[in-house]
N, C-alpha and C. Protein backbone atom coordinates (compact mmCIF):
# COMPACT_ATOMS: atom_id res chain seq x y z
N UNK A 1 6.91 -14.98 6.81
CA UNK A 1 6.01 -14.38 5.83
C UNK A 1 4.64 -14.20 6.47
N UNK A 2 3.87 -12.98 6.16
CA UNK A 2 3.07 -12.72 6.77
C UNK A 2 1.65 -12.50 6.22
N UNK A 3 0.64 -13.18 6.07
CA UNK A 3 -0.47 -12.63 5.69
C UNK A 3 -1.64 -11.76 5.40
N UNK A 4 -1.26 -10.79 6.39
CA UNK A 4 -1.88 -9.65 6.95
C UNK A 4 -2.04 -8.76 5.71
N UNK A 5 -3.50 -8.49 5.78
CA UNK A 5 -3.83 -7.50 4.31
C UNK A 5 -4.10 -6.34 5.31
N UNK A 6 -3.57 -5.29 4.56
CA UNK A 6 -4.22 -3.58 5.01
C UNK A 6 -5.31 -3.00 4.15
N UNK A 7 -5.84 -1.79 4.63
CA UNK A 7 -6.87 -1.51 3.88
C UNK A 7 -5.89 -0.39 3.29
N UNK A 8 -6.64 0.23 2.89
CA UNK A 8 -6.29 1.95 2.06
C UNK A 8 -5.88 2.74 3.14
N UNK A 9 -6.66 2.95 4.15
CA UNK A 9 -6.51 3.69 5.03
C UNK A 9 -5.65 3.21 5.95
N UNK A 10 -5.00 2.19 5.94
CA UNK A 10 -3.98 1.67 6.99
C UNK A 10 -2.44 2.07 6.18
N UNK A 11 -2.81 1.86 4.72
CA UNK A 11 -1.88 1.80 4.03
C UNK A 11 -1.31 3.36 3.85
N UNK A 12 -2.03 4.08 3.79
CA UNK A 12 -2.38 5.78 3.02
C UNK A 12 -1.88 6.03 4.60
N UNK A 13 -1.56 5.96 6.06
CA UNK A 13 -1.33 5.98 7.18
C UNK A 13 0.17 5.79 7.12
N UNK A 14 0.79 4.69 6.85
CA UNK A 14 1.69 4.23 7.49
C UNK A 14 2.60 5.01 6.30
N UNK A 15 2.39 5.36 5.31
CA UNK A 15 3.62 5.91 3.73
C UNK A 15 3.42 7.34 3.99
N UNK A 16 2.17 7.92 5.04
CA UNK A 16 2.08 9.67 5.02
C UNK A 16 1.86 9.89 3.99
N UNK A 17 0.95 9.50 3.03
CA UNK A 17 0.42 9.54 1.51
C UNK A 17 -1.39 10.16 1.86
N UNK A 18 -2.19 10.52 1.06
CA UNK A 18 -3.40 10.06 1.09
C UNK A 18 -4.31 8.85 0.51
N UNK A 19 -5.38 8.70 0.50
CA UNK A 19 -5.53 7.36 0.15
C UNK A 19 -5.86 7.03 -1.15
N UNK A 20 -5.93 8.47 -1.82
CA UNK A 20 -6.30 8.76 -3.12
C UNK A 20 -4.79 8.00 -3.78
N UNK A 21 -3.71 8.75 -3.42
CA UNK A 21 -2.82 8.41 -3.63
C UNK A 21 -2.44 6.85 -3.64
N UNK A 22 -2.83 6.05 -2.86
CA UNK A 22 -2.52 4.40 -2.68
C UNK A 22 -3.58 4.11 -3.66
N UNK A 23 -4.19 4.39 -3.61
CA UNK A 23 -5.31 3.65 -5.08
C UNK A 23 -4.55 4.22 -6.31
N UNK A 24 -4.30 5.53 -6.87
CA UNK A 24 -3.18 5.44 -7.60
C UNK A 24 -2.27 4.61 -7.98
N UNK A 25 -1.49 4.45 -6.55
CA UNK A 25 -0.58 3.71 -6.91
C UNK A 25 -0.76 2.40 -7.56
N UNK A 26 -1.93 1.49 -6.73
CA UNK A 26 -2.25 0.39 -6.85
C UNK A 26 -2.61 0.33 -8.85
N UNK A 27 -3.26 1.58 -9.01
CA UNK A 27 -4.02 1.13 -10.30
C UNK A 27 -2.50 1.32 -11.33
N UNK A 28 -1.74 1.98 -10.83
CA UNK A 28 -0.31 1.86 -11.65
C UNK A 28 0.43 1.05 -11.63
N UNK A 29 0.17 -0.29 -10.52
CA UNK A 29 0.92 -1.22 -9.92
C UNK A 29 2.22 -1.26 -9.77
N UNK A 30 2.12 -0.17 -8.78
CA UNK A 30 3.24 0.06 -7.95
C UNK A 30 3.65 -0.08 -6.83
N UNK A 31 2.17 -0.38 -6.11
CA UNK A 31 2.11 -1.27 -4.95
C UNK A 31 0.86 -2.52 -5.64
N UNK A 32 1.42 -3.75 -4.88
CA UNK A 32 0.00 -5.12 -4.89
C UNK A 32 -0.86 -4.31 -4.42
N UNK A 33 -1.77 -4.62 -4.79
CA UNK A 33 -2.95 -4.83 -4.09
C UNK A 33 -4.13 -6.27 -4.80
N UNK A 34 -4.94 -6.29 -3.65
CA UNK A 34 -6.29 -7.56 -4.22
C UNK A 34 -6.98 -6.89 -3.83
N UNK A 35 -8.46 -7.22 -5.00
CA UNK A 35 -9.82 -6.60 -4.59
C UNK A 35 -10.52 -7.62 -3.55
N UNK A 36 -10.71 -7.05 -2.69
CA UNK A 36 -11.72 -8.63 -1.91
C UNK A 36 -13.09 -7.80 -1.70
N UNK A 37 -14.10 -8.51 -2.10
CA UNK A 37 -15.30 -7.97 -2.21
C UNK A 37 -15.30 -6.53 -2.61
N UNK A 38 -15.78 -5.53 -2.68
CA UNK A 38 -15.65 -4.27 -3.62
C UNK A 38 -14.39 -3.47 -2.07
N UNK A 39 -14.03 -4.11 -1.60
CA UNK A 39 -12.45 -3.31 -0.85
C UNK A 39 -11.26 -3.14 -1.63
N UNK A 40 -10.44 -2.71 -1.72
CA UNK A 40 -8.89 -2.70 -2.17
C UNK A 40 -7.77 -2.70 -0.82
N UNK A 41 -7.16 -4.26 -1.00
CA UNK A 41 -6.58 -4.69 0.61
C UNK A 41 -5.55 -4.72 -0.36
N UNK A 42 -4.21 -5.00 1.04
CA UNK A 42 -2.65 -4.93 0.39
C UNK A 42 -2.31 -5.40 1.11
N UNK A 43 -1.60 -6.59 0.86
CA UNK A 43 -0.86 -7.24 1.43
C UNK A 43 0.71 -6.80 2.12
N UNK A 44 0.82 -6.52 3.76
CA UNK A 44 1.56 -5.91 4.27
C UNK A 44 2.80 -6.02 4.18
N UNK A 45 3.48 -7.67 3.68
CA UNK A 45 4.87 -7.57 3.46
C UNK A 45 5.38 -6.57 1.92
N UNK A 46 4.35 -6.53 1.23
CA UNK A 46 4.44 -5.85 -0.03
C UNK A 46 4.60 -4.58 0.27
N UNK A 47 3.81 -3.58 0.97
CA UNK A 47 3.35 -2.54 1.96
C UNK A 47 4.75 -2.41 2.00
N UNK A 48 5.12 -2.78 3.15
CA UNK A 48 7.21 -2.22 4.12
C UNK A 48 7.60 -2.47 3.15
N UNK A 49 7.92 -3.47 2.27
CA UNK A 49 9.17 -3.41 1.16
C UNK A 49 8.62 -1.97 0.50
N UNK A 50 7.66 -1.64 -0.10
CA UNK A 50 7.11 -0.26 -0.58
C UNK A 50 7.64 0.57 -0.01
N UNK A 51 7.33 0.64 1.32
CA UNK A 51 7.84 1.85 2.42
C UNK A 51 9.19 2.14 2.50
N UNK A 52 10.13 0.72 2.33
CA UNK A 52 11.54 1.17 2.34
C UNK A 52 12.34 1.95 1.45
N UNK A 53 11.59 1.44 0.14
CA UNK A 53 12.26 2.71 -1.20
C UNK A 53 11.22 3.12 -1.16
N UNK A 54 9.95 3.78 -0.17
CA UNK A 54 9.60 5.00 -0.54
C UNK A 54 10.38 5.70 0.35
N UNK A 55 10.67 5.72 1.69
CA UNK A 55 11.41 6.53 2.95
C UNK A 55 12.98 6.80 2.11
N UNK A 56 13.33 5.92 1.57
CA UNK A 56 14.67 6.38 0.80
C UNK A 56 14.72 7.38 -0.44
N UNK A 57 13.79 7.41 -1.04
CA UNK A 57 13.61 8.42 -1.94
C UNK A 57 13.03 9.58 -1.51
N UNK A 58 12.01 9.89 -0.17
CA UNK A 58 11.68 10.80 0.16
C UNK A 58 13.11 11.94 0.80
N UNK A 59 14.17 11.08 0.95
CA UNK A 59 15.51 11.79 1.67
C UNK A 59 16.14 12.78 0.80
């Protein structure tokens, strides 16, 4: 298990989304996210599980 938080822009990177879009998501909670100081970070094991049924539904 891994600790590693992403930002928006790491996150909005790795799904080929924009970042508008990951804050979306987040405020629909559809991905985690935590506010840490006025940032919006995401915790990366949450992130790939995201990515896997998103890459499967994009097919």
């Amino acid at each position: 298990m891994t600790d590693k938080l992403l930002t928006t822009t790491d996150v909005s990177q790795l799904l080929d989304v924009s970042e508008v879009t990951v804050k979306r998501w987040a405020r629909e909670h559809l991905i985690k996210s935590v506010k840490q100081g006025s940032e919006l970070v995401f915790p990366e094991e949450d992130v790939l599980k995201y990515k896997e049924i998103h890459d499967r539904l994009k097919k």
